[in-house]
Protein backbone atom coordinates (compact mmCIF):
# COMPACT_ATOMS: atom_id res chain seq x y z
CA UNK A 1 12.29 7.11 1.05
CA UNK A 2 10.43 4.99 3.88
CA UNK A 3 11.04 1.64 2.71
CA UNK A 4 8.58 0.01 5.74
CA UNK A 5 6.06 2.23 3.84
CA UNK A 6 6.46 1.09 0.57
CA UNK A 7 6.74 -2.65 1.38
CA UNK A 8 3.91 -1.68 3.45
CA UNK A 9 2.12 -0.49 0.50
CA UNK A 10 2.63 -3.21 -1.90
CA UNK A 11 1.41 -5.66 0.48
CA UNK A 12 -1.64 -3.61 1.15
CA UNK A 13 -2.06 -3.52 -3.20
CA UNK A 14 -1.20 -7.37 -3.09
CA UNK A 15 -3.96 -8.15 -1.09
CA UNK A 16 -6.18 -6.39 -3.46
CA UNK A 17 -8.65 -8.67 -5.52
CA UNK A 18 -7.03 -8.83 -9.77
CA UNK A 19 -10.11 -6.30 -10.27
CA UNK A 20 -9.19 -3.47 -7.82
CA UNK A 21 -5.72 -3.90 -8.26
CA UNK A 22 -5.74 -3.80 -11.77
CA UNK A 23 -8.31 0.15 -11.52
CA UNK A 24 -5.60 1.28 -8.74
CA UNK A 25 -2.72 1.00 -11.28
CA UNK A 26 -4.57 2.14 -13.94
CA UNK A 27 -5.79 5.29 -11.95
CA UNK A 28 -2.57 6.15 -10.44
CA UNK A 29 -1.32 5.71 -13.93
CA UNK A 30 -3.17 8.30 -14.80
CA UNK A 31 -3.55 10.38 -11.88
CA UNK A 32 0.01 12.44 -12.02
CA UNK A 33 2.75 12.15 -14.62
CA UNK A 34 5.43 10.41 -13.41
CA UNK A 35 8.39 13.08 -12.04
CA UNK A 36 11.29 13.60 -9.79
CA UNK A 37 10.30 12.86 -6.55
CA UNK A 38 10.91 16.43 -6.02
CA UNK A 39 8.58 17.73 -8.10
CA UNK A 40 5.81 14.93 -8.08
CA UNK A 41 2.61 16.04 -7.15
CA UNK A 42 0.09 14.23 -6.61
CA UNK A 43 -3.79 15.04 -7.64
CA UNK A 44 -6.79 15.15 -5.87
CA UNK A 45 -7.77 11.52 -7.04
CA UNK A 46 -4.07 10.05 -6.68
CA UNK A 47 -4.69 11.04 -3.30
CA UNK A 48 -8.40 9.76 -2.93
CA UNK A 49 -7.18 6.47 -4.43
CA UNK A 50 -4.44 6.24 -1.86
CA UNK A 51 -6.65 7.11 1.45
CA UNK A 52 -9.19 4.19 -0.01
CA UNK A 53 -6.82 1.48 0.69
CA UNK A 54 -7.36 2.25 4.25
CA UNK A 55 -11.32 2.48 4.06
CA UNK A 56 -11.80 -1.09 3.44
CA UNK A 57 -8.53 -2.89 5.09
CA UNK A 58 -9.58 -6.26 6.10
CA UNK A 59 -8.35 -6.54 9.88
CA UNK A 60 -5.08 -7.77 11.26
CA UNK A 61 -4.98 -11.33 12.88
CA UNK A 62 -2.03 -10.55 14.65
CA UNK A 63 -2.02 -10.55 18.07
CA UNK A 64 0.08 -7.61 19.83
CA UNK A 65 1.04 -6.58 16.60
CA UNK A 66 4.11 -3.94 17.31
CA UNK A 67 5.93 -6.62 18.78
CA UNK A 68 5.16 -9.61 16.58
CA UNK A 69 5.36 -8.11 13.55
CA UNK A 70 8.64 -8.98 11.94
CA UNK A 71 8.43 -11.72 13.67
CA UNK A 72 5.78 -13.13 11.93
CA UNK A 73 7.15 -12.28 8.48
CA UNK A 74 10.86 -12.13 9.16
CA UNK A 75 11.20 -15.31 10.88
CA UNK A 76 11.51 -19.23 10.05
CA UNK A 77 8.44 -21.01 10.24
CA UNK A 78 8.40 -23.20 13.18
């Protein structure tokens, strides 16, 4: 499992108003039973739902952004 993904991911849902995070979950819910990572597959609108969190991402502020990245959530405030 790519854990930069997930936390990735549920950062991505986090910044989600209450409204849109609350239809995500409930499609995804809904969209594919929950199995063994194995066997999950996931359905047209599991995917469609996933691919939308990247239609409307509000741009990064961060400047040079492969380099500062852990830095700017890793590190102590200064």
């Amino acid at each position: 499992m790519n854990t930069q993904l997930v936390d990735s991911l549920v950062q991505a849902i986090l910044s989600l108003p209450t409204e849109e995070r609350a239809l995500l979950g409930e499609k995804l819910a809904t969209a594919s039973p929950l199995k063994a990572a194995s066997n999950s597959v996931w359905t047209e609108e599991a995917v469609d739902v996933f691919l939308a969190l990247g239609r409307d991402a509000v741009p990064g502020r961060l400047k040079n952004t492969a380099v500062n990245h852990d830095r700017s959530l890793y590190s102590n405030p200064e």
